[in-house]
C-alpha atoms as a PDB file:
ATOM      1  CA  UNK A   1      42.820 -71.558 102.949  1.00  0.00           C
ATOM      2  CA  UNK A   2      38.918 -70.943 102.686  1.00  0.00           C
ATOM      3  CA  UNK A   3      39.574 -67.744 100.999  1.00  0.00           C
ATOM      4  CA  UNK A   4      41.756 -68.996  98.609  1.00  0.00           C
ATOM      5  CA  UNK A   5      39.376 -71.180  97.409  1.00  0.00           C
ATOM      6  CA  UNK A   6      36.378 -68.649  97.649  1.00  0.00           C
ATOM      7  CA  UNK A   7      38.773 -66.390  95.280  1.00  0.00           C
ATOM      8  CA  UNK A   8      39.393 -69.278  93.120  1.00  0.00           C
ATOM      9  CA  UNK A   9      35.699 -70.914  92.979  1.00  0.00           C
ATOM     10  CA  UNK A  10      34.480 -67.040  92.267  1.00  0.00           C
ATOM     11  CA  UNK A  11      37.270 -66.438  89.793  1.00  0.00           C
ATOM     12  CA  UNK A  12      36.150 -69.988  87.745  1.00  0.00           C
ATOM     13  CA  UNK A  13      32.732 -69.070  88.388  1.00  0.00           C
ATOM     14  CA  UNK A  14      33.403 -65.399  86.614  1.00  0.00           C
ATOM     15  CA  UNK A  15      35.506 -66.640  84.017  1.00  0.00           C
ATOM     16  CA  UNK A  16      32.890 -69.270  82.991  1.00  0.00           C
ATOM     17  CA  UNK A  17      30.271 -66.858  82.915  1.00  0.00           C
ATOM     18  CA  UNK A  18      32.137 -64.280  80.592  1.00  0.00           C
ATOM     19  CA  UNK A  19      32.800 -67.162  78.029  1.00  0.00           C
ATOM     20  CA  UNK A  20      29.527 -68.340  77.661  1.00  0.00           C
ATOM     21  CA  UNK A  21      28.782 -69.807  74.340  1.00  0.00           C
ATOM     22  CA  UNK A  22      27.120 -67.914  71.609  1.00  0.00           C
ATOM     23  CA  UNK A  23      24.033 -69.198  69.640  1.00  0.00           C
ATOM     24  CA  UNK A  24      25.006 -70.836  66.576  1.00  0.00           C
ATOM     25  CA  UNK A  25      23.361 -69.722  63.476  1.00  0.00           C
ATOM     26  CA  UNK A  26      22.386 -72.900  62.281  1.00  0.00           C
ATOM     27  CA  UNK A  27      20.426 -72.096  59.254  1.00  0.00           C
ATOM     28  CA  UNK A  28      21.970 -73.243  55.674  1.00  0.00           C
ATOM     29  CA  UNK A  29      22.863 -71.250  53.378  1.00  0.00           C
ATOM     30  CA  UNK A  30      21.718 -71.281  49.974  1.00  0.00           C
ATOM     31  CA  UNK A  31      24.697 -72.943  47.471  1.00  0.00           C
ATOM     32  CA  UNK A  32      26.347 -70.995  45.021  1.00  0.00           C
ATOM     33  CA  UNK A  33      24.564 -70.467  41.905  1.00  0.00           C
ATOM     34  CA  UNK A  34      27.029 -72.982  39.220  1.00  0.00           C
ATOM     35  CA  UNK A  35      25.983 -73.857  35.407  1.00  0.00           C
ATOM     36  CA  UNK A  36      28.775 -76.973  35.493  1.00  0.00           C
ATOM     37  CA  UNK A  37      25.796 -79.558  36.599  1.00  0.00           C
ATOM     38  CA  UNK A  38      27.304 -79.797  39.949  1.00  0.00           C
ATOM     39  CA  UNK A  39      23.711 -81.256  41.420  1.00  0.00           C
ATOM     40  CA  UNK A  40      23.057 -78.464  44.096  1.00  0.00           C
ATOM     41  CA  UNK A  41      19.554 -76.900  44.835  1.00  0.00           C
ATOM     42  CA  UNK A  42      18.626 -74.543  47.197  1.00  0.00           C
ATOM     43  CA  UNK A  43      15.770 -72.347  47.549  1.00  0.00           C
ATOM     44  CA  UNK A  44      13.480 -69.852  50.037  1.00  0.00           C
ATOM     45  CA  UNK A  45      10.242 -71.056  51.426  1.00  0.00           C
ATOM     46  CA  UNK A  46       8.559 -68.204  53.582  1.00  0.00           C
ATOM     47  CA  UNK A  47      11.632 -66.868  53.284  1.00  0.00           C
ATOM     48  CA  UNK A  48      13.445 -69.486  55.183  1.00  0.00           C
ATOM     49  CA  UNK A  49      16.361 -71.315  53.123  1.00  0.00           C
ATOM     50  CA  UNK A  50      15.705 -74.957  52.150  1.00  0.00           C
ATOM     51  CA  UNK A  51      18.553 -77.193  51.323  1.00  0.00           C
ATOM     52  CA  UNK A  52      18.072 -80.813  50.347  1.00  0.00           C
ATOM     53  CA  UNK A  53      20.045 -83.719  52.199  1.00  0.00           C
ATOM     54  CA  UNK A  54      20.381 -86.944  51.365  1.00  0.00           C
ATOM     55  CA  UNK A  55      19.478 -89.467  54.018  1.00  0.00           C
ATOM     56  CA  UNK A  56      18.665 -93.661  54.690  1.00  0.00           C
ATOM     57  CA  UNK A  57      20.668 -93.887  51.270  1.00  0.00           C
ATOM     58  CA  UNK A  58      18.720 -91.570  49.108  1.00  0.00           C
ATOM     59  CA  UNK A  59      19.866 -88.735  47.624  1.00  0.00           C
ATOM     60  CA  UNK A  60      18.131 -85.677  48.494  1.00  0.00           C
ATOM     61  CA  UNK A  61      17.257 -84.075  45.158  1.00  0.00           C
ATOM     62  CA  UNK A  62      16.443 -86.227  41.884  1.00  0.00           C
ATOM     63  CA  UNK A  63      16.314 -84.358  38.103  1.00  0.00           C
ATOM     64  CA  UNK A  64      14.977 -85.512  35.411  1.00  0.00           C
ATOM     65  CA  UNK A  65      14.100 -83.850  31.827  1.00  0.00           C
ATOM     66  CA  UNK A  66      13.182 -86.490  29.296  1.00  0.00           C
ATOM     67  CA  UNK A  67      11.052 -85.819  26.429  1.00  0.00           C
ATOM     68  CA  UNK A  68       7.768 -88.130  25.991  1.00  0.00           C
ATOM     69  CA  UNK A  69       7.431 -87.946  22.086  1.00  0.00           C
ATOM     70  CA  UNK A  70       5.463 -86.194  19.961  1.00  0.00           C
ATOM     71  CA  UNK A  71       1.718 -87.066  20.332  1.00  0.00           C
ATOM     72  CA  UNK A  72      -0.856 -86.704  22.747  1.00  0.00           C
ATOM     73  CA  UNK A  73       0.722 -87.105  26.370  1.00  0.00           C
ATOM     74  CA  UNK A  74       4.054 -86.259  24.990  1.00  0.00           C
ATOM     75  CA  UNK A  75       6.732 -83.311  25.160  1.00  0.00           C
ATOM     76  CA  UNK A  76       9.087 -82.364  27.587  1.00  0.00           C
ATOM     77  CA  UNK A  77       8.669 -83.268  30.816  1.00  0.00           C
ATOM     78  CA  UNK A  78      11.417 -81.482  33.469  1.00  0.00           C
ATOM     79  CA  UNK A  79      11.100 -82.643  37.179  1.00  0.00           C
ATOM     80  CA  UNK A  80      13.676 -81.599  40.150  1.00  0.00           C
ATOM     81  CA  UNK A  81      12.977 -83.072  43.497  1.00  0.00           C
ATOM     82  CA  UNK A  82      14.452 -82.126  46.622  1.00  0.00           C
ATOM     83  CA  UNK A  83      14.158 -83.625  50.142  1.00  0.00           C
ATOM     84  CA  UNK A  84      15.578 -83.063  53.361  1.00  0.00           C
ATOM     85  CA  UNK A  85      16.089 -86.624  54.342  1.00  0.00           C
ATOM     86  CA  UNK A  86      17.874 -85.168  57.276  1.00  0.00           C
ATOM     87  CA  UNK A  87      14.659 -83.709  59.105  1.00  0.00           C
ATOM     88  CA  UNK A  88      11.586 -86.111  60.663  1.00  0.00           C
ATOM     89  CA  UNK A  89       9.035 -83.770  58.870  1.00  0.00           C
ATOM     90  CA  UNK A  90      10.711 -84.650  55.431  1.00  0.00           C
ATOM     91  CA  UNK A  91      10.217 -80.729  53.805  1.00  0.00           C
ATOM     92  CA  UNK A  92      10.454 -81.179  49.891  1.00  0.00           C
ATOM     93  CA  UNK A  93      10.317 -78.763  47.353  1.00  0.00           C
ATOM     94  CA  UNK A  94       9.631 -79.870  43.826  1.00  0.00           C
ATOM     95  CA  UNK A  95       9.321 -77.794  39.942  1.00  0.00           C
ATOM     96  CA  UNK A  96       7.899 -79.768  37.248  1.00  0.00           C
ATOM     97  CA  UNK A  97       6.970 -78.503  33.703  1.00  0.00           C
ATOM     98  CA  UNK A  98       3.829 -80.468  31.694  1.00  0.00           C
ATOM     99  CA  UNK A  99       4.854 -80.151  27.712  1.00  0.00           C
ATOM    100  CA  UNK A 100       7.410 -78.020  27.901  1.00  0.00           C
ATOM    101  CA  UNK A 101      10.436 -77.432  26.155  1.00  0.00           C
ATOM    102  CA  UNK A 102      12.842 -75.269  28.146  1.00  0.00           C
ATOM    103  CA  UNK A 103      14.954 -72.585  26.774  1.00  0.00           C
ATOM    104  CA  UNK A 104      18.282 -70.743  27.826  1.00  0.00           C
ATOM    105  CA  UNK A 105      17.784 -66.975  29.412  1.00  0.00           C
ATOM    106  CA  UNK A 106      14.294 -67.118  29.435  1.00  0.00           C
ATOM    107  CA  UNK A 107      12.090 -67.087  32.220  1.00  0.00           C
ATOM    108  CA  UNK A 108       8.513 -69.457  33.050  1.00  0.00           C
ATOM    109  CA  UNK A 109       6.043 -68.196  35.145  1.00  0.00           C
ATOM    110  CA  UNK A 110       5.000 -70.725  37.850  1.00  0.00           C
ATOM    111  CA  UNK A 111       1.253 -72.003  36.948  1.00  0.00           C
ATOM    112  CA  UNK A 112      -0.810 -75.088  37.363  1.00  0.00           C
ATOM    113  CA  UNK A 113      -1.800 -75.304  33.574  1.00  0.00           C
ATOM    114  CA  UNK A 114      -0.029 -77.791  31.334  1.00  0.00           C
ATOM    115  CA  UNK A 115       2.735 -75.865  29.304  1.00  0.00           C
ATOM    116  CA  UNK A 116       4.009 -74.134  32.229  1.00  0.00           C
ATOM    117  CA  UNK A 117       6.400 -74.431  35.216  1.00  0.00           C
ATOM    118  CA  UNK A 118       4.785 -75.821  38.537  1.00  0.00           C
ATOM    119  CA  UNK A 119       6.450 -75.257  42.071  1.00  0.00           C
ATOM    120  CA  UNK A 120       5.238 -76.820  45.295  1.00  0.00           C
ATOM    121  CA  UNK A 121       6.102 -77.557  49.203  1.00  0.00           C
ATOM    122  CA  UNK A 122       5.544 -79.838  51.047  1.00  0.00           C
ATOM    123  CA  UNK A 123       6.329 -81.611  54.690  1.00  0.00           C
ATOM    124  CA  UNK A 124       4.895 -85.147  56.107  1.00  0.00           C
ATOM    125  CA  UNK A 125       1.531 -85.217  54.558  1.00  0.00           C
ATOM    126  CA  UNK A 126       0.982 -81.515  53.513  1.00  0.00           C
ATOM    127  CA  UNK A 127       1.812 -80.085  50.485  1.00  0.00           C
ATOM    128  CA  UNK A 128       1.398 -76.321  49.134  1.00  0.00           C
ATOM    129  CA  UNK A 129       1.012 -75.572  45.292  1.00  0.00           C
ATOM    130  CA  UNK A 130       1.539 -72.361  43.697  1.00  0.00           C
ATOM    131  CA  UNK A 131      -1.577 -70.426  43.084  1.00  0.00           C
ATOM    132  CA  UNK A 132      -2.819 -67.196  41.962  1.00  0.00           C
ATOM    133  CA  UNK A 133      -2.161 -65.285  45.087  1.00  0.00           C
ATOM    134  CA  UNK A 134       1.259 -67.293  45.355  1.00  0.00           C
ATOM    135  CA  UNK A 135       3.373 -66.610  42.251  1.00  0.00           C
ATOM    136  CA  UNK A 136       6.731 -67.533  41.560  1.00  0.00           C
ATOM    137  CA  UNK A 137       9.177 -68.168  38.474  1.00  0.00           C
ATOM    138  CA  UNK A 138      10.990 -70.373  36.970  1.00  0.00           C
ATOM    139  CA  UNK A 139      14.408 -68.980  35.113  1.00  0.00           C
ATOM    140  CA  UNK A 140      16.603 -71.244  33.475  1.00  0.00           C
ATOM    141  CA  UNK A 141      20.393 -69.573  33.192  1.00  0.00           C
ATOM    142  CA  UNK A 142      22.034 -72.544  31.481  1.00  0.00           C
ATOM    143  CA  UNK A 143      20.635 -75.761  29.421  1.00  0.00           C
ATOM    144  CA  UNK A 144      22.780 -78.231  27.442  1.00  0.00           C
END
C-alpha cells in the first residue's frame, strides 16, 4: 500500500512539475492604427508600449482641437491626453500643438516653440518634454 502511494504522490508530483505555468506576456499591445475616430491611442515610451485606461470614472485619453480665433492668443489649439488610470504611478502621455492648424499627410516635427507639435511623459509628479536630443514627430494620416 505504501508504494502505491509513493508511485502515485511521485507520479502527481512529476506531472505537476511538467505542467508548470508559463509567464504571461503581459505587456499591451499597441491598437490598430483606424481613421473612423474610434478613440484609441497607443504609443512607445523607451520603447515600452503605453496604452491609456480609463479608471475611478475617467476616461483614459481626452482630445480636443478647437480653434481660439484669430488674434493674438488664438489659432488652433490640438490636445490628446492619455492616462493609465489603471496603474498607481498614473503614466500619461500627452501632444499638444500652440497655433497650429493641422493638415492631412503631412508630418510636424515635435518642438517646444509655439507653431509646432509638443510631446511629453509623464508619471506621479515627473514629467519628460521633448527636447533637442529627444526628437519625435507628429504625423497626422486622417483629419475631418
Amino acid at each position: 500500500m505504501k508504494a502505491l502511494q509513493l508511485s502515485f504522490f511521485l507520479f502527481f508530483s512529476l506531472l505537476l512539475f511538467s505542467s508548470s505555468c508559463k509567464k504571461q506576456n503581459t505587456e499591451p499591445e499597441l491598437p490598430p492604427e483606424t481613421t473612423t475616430g474610434a478613440m484609441t491611442f497607443g504609443c512607445k515610451v523607451n520603447g515600452k508600449v503605453f496604452v491609456p485606461k480609463s479608471g475611478d470614472g475617467f476616461s483614459g485619453i481626452i482630445t480636443e482641437y478647437p480653434f481660439l480665433g484669430n488674434g493674438q492668443g488664438g489659432g488652433w489649439f490640438l490636445n490628446i491626453a492619455a492616462v493609465d488610470r489603471s496603474s498607481e504611478f498614473l503614466p500619461r502621455v500627452s501632444i499638444t500643438t500652440d497655433s497650429l492648424l493641422l493638415v492631412e499627410g503631412r508630418t510636424y516635427q515635435l518642438k517646444k516653440e509655439k507653431g509646432f507639435a509638443k510631446g511629453q511623459y509623464g508619471f506621479n509628479l515627473f514629467l519628460y518634454q521633448i527636447s533637442a536630443e529627444n526628437i519625435g514627430e507628429l504625423v497626422i494620416t486622417k483629419h475631418n
